[in-house]
Protein backbone atom coordinates (compact mmCIF):
# COMPACT_ATOMS: atom_id res chain seq x y z
CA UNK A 1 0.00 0.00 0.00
CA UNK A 2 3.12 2.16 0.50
CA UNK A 3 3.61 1.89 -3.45
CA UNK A 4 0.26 2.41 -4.59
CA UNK A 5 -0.39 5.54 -2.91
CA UNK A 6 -3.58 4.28 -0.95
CA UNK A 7 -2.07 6.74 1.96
CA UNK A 8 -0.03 9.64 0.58
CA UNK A 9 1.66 10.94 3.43
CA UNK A 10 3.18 7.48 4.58
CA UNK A 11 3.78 6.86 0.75
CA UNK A 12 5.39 9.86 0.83
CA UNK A 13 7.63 9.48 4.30
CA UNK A 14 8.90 6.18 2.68
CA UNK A 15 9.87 8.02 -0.51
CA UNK A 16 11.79 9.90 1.54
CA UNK A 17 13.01 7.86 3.36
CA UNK A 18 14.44 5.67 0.51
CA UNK A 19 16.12 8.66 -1.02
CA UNK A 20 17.96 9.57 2.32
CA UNK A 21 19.28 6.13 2.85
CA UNK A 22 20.24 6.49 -0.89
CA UNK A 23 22.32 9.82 -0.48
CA UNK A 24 23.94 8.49 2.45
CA UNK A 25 24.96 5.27 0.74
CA UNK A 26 26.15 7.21 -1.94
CA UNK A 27 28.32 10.00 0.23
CA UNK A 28 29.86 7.06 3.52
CA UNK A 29 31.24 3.54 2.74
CA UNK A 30 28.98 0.85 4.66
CA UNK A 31 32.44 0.41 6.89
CA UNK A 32 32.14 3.99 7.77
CA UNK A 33 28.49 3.56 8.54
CA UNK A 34 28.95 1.05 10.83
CA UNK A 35 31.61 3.01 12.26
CA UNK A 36 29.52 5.71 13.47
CA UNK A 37 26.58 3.56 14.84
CA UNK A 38 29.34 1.42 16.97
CA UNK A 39 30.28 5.08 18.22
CA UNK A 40 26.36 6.68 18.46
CA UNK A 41 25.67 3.78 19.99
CA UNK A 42 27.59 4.79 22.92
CA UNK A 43 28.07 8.02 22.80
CA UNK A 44 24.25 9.57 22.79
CA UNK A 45 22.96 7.42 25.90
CA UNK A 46 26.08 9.32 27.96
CA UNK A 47 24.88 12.80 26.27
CA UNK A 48 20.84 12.31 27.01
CA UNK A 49 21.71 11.08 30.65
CA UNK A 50 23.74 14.54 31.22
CA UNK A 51 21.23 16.64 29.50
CA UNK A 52 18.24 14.82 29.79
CA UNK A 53 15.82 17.59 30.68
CA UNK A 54 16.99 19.91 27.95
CA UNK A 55 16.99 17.17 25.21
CA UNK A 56 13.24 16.11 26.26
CA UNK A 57 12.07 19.58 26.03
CA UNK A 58 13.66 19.98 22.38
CA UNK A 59 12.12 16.33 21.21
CA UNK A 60 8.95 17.59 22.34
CA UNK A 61 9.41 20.79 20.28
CA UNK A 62 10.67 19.15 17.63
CA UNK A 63 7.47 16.44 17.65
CA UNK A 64 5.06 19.37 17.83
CA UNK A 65 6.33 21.08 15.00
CA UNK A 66 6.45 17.98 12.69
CA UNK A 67 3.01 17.12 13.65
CA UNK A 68 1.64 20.91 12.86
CA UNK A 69 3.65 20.84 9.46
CA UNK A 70 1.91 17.55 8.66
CA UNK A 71 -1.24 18.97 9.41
CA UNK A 72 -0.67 21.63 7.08
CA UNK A 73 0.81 19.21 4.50
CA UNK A 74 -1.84 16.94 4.65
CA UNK A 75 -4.54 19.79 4.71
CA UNK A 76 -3.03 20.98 1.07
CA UNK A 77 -3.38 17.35 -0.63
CA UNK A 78 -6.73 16.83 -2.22
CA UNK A 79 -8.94 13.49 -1.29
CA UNK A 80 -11.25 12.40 1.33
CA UNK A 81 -8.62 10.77 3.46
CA UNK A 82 -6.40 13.94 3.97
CA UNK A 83 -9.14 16.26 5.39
CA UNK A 84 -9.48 13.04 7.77
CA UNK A 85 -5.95 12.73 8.88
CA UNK A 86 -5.35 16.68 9.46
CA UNK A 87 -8.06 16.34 11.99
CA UNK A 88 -6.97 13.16 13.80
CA UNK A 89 -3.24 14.73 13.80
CA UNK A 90 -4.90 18.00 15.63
CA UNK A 91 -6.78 16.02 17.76
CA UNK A 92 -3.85 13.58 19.12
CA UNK A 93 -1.55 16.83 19.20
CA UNK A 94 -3.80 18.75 21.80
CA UNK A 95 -4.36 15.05 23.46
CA UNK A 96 -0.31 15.41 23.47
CA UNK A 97 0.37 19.00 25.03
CA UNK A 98 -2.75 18.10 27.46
CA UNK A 99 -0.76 15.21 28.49
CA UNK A 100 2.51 16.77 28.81
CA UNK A 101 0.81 19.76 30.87
């Protein structure tokens, strides 16, 4: 279904998806990949223990944001699914900051 379009904005996250692994395969050697997951793997549990209250607070700005811009992305694309989606993302996005609060 991601193929066929039946939902455009996840056909549309896995199109992008694909291209990004793409571009990085085509700028790092796997070796060099692997590399910096070994290190990431490591390395970013240390950082989010030391600065865990500042990096939760910028996730949940960054999560916010993404889910308004889909909103509005999905509120542009024409069909009867979209209208349906924008909705459901506004409604689980004030469940979210309800939640938070």
């Amino acid at each position: 279904s991601l193929l066929l379009v039946h939902n455009f904005a996840n056909s549309v996250k896995f199109a992008a998806i694909l291209y990004s692994i793409t571009y990085i395969g085509a700028v790092c050697n796997t070796l060099t990949l692997l590399t910096l997951a070994w290190v990431a793997a490591f390395v970013i549990p240390i950082i989010y223990t030391q600065n865990q209250s500042k990096a939760d607070e910028l996730l949940t700005q960054a999560k916010t944001q993404y889910q308004a811009l889909s909103t509005k992305l999905l509120s542009l694309v024409p069909g009867p699914n979209t209208a349906q989606a924008a909705q459901a993302a506004q409604v689980a996005q004030a469940a979210q900051v309800s939640k938070e609060q």
